[in-house]
N, C-alpha and C. Protein backbone atom coordinates (compact mmCIF):
# COMPACT_ATOMS: atom_id res chain seq x y z
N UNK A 1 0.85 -1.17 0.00
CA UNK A 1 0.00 0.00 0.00
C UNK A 1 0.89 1.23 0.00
N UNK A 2 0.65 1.74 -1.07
CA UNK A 2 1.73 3.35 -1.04
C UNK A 2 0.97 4.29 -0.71
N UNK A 3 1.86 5.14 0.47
CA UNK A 3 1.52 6.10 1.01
C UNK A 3 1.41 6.29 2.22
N UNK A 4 1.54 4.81 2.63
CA UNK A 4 1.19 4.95 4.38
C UNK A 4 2.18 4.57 5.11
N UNK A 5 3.27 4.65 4.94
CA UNK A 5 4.83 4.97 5.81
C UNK A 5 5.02 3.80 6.16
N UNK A 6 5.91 3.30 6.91
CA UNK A 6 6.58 2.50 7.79
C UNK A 6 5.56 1.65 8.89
N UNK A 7 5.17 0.26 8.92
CA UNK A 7 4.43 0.02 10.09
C UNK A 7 4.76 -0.07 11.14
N UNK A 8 3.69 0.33 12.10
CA UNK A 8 4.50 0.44 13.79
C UNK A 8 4.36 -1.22 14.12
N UNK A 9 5.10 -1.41 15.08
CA UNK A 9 4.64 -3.20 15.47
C UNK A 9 3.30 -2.67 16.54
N UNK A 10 2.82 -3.99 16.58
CA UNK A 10 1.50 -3.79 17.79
C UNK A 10 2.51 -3.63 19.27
N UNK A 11 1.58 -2.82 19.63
CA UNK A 11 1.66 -2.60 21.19
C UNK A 11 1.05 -3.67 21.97
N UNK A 12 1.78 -4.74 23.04
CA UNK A 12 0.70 -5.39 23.48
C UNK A 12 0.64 -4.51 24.96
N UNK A 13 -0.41 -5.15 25.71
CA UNK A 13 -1.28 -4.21 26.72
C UNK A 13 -0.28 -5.04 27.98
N UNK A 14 -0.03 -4.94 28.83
CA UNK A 14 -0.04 -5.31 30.61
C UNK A 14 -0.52 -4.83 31.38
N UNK A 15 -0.90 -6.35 32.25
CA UNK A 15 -2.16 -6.33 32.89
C UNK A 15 -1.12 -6.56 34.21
N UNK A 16 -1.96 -5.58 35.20
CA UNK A 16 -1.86 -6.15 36.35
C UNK A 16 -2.20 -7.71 37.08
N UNK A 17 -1.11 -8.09 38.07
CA UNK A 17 -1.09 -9.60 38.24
C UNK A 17 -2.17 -9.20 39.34
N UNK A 18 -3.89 -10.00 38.68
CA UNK A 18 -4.98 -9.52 40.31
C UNK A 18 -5.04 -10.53 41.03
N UNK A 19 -5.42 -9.84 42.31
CA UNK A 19 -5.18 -10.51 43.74
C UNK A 19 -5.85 -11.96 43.47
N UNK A 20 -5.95 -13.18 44.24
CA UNK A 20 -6.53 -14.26 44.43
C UNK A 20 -7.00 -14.13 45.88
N UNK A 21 -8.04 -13.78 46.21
CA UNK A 21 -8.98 -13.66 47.34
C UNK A 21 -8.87 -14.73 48.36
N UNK A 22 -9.12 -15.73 47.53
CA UNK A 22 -9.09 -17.38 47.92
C UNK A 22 -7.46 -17.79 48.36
N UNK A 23 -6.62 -17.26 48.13
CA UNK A 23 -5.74 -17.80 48.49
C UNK A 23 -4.81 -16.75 49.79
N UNK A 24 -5.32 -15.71 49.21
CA UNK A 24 -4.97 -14.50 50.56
C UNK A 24 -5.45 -14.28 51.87
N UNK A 25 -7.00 -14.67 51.80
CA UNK A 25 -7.45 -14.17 53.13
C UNK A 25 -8.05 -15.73 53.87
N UNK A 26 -7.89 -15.59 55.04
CA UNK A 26 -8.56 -16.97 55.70
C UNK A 26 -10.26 -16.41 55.88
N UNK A 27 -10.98 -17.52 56.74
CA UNK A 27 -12.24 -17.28 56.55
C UNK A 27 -12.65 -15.99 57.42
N UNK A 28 -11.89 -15.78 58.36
CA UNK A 28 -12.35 -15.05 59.10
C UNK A 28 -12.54 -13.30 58.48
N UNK A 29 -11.34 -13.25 58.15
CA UNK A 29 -11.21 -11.97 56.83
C UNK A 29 -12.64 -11.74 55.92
N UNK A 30 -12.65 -13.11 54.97
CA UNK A 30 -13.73 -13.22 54.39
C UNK A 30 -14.70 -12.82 55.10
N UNK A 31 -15.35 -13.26 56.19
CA UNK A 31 -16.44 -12.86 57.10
C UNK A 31 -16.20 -11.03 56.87
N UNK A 32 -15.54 -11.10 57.47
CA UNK A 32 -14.99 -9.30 57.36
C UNK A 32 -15.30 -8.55 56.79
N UNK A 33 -15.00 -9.20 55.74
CA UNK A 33 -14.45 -7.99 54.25
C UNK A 33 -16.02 -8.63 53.46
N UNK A 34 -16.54 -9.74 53.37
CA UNK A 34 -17.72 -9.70 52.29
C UNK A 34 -18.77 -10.14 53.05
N UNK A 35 -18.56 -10.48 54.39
CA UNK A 35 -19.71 -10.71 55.30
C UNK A 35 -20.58 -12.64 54.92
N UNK A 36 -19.58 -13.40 54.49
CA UNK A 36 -19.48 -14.45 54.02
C UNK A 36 -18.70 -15.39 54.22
N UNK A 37 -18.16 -16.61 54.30
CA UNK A 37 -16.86 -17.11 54.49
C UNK A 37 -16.73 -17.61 52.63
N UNK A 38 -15.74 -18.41 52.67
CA UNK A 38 -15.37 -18.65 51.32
C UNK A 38 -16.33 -19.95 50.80
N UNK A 39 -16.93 -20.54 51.47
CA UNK A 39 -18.05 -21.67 51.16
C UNK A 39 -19.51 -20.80 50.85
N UNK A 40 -19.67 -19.56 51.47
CA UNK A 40 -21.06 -19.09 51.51
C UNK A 40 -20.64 -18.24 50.06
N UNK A 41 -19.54 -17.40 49.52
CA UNK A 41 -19.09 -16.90 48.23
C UNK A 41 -19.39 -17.93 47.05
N UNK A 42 -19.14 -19.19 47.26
CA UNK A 42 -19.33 -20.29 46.23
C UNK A 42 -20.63 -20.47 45.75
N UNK A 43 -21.44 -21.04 47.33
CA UNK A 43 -23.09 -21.14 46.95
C UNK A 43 -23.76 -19.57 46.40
N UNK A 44 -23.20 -18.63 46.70
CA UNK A 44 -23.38 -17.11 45.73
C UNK A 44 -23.39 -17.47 44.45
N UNK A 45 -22.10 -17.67 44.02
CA UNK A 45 -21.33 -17.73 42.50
C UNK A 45 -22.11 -19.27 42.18
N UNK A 46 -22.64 -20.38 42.79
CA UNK A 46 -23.10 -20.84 42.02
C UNK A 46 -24.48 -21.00 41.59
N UNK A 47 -25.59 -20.08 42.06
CA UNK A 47 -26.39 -19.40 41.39
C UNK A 47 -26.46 -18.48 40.61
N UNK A 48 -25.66 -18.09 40.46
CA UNK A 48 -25.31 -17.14 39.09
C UNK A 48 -24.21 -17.54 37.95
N UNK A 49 -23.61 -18.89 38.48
CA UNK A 49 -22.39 -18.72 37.56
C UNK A 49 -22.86 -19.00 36.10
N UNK A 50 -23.77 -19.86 35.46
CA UNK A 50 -24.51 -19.40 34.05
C UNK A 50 -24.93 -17.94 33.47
N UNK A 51 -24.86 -17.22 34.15
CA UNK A 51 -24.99 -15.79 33.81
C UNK A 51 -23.87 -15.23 33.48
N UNK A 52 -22.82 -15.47 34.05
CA UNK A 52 -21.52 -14.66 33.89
C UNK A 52 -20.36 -15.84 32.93
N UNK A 53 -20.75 -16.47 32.51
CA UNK A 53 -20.03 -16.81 31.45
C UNK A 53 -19.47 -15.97 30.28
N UNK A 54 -18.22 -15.75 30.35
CA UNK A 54 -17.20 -14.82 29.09
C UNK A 54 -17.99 -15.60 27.87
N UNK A 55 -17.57 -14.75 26.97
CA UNK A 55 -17.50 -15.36 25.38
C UNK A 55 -16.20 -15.21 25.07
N UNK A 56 -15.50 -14.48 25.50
CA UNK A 56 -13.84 -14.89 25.06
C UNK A 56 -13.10 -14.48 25.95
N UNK A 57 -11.70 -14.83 26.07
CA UNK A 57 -10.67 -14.57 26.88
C UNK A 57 -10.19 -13.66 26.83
N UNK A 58 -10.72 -12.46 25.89
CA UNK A 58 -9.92 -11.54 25.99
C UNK A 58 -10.12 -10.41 26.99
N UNK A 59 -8.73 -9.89 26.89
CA UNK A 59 -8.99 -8.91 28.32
C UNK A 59 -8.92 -9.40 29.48
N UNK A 60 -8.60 -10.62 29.57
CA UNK A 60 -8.67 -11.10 31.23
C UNK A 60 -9.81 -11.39 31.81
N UNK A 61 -10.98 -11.59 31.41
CA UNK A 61 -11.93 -11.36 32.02
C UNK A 61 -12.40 -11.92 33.40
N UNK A 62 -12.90 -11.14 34.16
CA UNK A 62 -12.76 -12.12 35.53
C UNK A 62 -13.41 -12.99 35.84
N UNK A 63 -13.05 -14.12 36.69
CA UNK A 63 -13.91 -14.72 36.90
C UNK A 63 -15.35 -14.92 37.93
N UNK A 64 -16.55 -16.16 38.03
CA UNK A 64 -17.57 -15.59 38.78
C UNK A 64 -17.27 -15.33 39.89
N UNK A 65 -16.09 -16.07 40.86
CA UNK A 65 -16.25 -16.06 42.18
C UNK A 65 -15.95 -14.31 42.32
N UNK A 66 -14.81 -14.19 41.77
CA UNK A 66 -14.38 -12.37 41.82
C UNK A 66 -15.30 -11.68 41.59
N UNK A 67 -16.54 -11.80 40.95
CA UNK A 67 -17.10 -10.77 39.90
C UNK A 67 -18.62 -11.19 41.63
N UNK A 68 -18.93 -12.33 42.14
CA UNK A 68 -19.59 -12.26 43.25
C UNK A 68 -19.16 -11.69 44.09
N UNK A 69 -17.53 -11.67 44.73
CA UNK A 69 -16.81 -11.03 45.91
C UNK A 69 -16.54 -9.89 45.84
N UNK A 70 -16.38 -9.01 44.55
CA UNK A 70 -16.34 -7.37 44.11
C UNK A 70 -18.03 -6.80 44.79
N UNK A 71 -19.31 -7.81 44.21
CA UNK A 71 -20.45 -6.92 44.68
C UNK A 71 -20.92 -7.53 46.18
N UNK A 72 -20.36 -8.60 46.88
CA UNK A 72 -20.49 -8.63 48.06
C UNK A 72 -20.01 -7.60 49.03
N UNK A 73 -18.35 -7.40 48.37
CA UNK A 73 -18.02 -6.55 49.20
C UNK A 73 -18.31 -5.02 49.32
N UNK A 74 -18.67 -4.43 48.14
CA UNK A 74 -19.23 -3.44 47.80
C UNK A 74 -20.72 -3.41 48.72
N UNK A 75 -21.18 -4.22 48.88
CA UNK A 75 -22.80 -4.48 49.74
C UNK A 75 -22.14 -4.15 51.36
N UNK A 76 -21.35 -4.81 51.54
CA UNK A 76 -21.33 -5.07 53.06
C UNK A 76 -20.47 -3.79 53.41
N UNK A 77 -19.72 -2.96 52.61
CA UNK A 77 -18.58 -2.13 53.53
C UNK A 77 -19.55 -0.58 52.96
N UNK A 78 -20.02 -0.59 51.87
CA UNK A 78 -20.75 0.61 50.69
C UNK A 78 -19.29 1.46 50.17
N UNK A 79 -18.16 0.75 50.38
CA UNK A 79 -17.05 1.39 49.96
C UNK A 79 -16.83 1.98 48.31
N UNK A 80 -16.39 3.11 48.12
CA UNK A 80 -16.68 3.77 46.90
C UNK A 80 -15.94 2.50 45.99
N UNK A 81 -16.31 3.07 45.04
CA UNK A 81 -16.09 1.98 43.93
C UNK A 81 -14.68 1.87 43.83
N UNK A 82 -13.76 2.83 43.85
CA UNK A 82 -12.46 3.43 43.23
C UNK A 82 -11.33 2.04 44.38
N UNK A 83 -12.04 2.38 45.52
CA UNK A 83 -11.36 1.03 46.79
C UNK A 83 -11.16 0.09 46.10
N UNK A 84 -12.46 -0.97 45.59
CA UNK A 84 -12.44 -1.97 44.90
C UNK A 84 -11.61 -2.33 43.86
N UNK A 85 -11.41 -0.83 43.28
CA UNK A 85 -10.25 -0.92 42.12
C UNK A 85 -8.97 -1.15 42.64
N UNK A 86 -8.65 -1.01 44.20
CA UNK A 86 -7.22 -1.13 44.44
C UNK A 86 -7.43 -2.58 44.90
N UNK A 87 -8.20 -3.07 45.33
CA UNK A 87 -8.55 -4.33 46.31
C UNK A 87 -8.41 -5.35 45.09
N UNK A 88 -9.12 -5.27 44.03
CA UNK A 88 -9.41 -6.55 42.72
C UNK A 88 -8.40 -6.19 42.04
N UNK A 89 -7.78 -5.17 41.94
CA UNK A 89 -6.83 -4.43 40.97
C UNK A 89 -7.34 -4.66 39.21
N UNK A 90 -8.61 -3.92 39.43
CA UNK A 90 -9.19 -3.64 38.26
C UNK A 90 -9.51 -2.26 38.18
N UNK A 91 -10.40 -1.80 36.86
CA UNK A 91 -10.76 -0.49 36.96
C UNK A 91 -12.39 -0.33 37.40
N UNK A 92 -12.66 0.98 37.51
CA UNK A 92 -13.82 1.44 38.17
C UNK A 92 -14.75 1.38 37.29
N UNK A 93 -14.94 1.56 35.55
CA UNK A 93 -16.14 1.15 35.16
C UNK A 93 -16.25 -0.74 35.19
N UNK A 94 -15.29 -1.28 34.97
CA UNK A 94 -15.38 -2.74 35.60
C UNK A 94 -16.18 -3.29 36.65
N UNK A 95 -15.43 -2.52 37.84
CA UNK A 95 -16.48 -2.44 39.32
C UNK A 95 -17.94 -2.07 39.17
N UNK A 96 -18.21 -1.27 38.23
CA UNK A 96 -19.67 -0.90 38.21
C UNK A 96 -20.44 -1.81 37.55
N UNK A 97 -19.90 -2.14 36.27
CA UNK A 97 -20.42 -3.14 35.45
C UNK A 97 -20.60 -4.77 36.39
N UNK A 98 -19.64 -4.84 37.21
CA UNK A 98 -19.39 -6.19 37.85
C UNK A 98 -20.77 -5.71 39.04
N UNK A 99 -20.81 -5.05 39.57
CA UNK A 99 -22.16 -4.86 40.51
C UNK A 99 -23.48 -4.89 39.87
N UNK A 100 -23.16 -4.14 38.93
CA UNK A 100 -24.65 -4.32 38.34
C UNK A 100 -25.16 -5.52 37.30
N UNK A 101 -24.18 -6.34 36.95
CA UNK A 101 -24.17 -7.99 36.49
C UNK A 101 -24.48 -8.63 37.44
N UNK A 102 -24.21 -8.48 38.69
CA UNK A 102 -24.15 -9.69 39.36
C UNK A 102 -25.87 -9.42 40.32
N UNK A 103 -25.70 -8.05 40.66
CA UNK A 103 -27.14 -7.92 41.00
C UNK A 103 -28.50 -8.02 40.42
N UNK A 104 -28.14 -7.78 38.82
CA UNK A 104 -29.46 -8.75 38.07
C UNK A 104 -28.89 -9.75 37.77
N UNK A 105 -28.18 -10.70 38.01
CA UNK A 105 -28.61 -11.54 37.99
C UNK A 105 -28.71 -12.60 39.31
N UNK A 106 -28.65 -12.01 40.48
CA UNK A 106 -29.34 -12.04 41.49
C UNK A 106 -30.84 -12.18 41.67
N UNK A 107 -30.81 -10.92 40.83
CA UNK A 107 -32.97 -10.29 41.30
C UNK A 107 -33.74 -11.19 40.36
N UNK A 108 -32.72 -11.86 39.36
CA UNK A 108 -33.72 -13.08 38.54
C UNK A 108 -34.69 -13.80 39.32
N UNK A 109 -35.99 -13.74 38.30
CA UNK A 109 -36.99 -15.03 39.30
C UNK A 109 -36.88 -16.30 39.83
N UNK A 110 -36.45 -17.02 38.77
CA UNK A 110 -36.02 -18.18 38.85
C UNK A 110 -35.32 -18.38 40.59
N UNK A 111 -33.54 -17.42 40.67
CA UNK A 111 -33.48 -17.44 41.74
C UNK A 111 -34.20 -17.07 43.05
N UNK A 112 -35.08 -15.40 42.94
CA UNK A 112 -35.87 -14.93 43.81
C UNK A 112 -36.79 -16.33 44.63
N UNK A 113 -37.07 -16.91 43.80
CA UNK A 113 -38.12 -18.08 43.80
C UNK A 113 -37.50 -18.70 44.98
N UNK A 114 -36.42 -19.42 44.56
CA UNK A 114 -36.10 -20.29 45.59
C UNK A 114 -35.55 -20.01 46.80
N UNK A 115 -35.55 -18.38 47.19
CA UNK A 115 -35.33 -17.56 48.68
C UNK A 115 -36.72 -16.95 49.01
N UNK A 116 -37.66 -16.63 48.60
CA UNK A 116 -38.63 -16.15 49.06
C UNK A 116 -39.93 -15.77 47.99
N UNK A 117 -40.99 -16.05 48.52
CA UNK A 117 -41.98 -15.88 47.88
C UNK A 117 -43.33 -16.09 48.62
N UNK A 118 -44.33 -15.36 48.32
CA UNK A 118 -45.65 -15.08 48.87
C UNK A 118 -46.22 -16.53 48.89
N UNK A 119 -47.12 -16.95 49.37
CA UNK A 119 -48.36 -18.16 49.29
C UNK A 119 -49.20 -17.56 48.70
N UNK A 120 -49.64 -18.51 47.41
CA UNK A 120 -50.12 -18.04 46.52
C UNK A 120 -51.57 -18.54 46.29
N UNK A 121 -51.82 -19.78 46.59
CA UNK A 121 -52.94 -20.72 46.42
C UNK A 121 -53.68 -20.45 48.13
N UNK A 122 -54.99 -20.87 48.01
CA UNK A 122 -56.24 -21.37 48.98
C UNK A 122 -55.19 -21.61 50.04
N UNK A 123 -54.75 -23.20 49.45
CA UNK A 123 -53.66 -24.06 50.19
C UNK A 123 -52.78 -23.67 50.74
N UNK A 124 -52.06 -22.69 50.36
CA UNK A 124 -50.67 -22.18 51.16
C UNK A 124 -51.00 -21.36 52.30
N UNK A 125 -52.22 -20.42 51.73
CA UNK A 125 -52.40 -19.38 52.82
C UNK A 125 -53.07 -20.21 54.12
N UNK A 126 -53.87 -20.98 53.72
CA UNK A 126 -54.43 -21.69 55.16
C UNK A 126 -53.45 -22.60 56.11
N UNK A 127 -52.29 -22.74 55.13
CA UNK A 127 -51.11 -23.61 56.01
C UNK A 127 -50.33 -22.31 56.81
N UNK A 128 -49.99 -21.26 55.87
CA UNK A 128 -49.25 -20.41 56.72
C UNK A 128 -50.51 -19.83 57.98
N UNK A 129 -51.06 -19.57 57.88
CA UNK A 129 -51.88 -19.26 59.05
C UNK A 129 -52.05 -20.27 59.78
N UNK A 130 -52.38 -21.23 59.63
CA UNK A 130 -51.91 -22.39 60.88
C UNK A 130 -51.17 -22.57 61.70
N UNK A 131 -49.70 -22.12 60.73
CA UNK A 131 -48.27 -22.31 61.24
C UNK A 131 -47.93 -21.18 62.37
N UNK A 132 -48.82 -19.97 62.00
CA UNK A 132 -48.68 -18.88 62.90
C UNK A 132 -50.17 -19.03 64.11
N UNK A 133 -51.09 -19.63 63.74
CA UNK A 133 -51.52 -20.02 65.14
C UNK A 133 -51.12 -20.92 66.01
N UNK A 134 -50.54 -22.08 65.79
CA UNK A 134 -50.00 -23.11 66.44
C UNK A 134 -48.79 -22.61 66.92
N UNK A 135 -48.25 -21.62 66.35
CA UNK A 135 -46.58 -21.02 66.92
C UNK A 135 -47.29 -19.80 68.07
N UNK A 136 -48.24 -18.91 68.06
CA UNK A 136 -48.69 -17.66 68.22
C UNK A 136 -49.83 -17.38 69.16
N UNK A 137 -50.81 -18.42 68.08
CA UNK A 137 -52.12 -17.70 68.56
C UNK A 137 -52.67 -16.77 68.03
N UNK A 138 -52.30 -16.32 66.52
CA UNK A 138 -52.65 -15.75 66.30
C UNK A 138 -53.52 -16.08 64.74
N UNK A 139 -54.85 -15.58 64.82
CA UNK A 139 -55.38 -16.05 63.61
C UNK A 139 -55.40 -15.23 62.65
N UNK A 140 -55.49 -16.03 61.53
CA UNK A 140 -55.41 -15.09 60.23
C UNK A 140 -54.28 -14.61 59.47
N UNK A 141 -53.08 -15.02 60.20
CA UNK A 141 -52.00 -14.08 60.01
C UNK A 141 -51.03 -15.30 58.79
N UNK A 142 -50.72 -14.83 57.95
CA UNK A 142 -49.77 -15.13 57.09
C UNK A 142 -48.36 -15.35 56.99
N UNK A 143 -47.94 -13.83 57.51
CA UNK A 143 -46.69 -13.35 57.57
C UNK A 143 -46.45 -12.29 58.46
N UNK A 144 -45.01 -12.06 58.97
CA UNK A 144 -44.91 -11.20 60.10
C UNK A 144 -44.04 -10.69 59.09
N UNK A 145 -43.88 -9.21 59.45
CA UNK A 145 -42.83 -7.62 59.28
C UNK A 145 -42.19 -7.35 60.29
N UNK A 146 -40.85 -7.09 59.64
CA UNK A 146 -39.83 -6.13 60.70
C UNK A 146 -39.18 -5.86 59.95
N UNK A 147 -37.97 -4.69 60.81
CA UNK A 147 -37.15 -3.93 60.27
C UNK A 147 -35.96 -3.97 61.26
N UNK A 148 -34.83 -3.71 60.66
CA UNK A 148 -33.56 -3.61 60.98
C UNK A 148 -33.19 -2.40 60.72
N UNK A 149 -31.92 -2.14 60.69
CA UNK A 149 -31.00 -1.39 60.68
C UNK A 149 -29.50 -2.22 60.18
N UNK A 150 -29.17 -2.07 59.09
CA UNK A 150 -27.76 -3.20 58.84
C UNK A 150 -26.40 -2.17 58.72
N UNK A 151 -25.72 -1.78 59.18
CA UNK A 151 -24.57 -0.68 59.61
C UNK A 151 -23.72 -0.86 58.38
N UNK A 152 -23.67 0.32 57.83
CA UNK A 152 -22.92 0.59 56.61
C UNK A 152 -21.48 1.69 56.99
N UNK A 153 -20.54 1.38 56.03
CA UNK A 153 -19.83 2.74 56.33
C UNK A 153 -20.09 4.03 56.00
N UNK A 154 -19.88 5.24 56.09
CA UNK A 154 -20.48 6.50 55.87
C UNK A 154 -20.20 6.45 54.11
N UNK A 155 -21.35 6.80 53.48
CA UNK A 155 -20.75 6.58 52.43
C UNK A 155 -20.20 8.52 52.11
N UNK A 156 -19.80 8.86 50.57
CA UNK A 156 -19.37 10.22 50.73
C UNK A 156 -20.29 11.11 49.94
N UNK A 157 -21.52 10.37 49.65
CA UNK A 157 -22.34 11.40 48.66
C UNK A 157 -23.69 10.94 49.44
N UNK A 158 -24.24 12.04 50.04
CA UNK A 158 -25.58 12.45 50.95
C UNK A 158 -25.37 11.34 52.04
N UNK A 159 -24.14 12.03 52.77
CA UNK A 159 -23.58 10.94 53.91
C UNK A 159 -24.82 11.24 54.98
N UNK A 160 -25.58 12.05 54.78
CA UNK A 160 -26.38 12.75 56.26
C UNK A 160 -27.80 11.56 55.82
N UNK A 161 -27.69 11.32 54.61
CA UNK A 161 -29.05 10.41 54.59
C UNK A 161 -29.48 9.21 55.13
N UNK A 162 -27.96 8.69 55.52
CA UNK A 162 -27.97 7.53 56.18
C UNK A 162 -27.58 7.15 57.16
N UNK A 163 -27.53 7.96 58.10
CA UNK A 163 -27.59 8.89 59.45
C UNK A 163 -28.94 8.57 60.15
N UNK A 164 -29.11 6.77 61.16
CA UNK A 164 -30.06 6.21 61.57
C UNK A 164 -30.47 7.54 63.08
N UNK A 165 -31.61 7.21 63.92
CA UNK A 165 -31.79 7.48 65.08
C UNK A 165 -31.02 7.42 66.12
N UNK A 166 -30.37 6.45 66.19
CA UNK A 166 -29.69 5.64 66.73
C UNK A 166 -28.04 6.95 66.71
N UNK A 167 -27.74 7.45 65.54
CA UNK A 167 -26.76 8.12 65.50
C UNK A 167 -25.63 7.68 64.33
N UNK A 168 -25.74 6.26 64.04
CA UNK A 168 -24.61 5.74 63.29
C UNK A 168 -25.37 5.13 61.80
N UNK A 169 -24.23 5.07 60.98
CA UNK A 169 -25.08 4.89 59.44
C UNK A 169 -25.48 3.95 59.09
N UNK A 170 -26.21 3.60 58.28
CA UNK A 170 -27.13 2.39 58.44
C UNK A 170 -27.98 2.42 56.91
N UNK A 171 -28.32 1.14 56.49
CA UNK A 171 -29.66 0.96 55.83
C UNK A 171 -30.59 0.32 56.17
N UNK A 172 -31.82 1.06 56.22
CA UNK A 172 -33.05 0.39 56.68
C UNK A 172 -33.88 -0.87 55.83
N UNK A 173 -33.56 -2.34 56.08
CA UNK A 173 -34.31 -3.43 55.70
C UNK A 173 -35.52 -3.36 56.31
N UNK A 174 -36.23 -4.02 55.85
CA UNK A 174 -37.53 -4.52 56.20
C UNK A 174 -38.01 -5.96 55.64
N UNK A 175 -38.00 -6.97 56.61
CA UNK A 175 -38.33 -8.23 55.78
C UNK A 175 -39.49 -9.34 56.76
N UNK A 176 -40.28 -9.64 55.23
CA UNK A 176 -41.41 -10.21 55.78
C UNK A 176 -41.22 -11.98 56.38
N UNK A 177 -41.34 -12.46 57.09
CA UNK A 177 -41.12 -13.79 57.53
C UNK A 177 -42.36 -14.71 57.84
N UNK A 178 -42.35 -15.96 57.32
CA UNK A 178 -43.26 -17.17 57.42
C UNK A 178 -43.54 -17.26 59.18
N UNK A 179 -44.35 -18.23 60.07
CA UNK A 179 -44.19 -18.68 61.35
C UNK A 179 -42.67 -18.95 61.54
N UNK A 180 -41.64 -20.01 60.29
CA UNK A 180 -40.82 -20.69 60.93
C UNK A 180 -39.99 -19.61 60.37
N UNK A 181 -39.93 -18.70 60.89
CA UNK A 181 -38.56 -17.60 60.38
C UNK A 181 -38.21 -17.74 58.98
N UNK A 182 -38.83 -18.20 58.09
CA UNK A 182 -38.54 -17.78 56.44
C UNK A 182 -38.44 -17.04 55.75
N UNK A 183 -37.94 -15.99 55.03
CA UNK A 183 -38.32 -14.83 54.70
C UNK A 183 -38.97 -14.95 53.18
N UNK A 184 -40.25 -14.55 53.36
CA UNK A 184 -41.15 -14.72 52.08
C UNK A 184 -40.71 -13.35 51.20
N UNK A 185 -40.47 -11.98 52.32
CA UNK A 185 -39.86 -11.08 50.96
C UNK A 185 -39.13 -9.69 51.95
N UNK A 186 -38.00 -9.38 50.99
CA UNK A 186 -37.11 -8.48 51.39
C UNK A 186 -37.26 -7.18 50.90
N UNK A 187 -37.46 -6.30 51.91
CA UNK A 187 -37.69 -4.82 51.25
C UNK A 187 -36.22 -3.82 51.52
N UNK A 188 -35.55 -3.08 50.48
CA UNK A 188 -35.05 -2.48 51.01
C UNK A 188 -35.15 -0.76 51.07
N UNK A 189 -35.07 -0.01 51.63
CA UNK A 189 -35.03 1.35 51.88
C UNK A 189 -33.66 2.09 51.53
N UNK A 190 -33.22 2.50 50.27
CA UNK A 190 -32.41 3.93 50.39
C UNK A 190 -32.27 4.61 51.34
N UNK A 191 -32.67 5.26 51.93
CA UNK A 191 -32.38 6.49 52.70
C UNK A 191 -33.30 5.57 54.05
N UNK A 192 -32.23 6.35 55.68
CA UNK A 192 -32.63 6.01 56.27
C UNK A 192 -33.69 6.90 57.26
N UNK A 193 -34.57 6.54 57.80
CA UNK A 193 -35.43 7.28 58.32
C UNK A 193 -35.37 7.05 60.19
């Protein structure tokens, strides 16, 4: 081809060597840092790991257990994203993309299903009300409500919003439970009140 000078050779890219989670921290850490041990990260990653299947190798792409332990830990500490980038030694639209992959495919039905769900039939509702009179005494009743408080770190954008009664930061859950402590459904609250 005349005209177009001298070719450059390709540039290839280097990648940072990223951490192995699994081989760095013992369980107790894990507890720590993702609020999980390394057996409860697995049964995570293996409800989702059909979702996060690469189509190619390129780029490194990470794998599920990492791509579960980036949005665990992001859940349990609310640490800005940019942390994560030093912790996985990846970048920050990565981290975002990796939270918001892993959380739909979390909120899928299929899975929702098999953690919680309403009684739907004649049949269910007259069993759960059973279950709560024979536990209670109380008739009619389906399902019980409550709320928590689950302690977050301050995060740095509308840190005052999550600023409980209590004094310290927090997000407000609310989750509905069967007689035998099941949780039929999880509400969560943004901002705390």
């Amino acid at each position: 081809m005349a005209g177009h000078g001298p070719q450059q050779p390709l540039r290839r890219r280097t990648y940072r060597q990223r951490r192995n989670i699994f081989h760095d921290y013992s369980d107790d850490q894990f507890i720590k840092r993702f609020r999980l041990d390394r057996a409860g990260i697995i049964a995570v990653t293996d409800l989702v790991r059909d979702k996060f299947q690469s189509r190619t190798e390129r780029s490194r792409p990470l794998d599920p257990e990492t791509k579960v332990a980036i949005t665990l830990r992001y859940l349990a500490t609310g640490k800005m994203q940019q942390c994560s980038c030093d912790d996985f030694m990846t970048t920050q639209p990565t981290i975002s993309r990796v939270i918001t992959q892993t959380l739909d495919a979390l909120a899928d039905p299929q899975i929702r299903r098999q953690f919680m769900r309403f009684p739907r039939t004649r049949d269910e509702i007259q069993r759960k009300q059973r279950e709560f009179m024979e536990t209670s005494g109380f008739p009619g009743v389906v399902g019980a409500i409550d709320g928590t408080h689950v302690r977050i770190v301050a995060p740095r954008v509308d840190e005052q919003l999550y600023v409980n009664r209590k004094r310290y930061h927090s997000i407000n859950v609310q989750v509905v439970s069967d007689a035998k402590y099941r949780p039929m459904r999880a509400l969560r609250q943004h901002v705390v009140k």
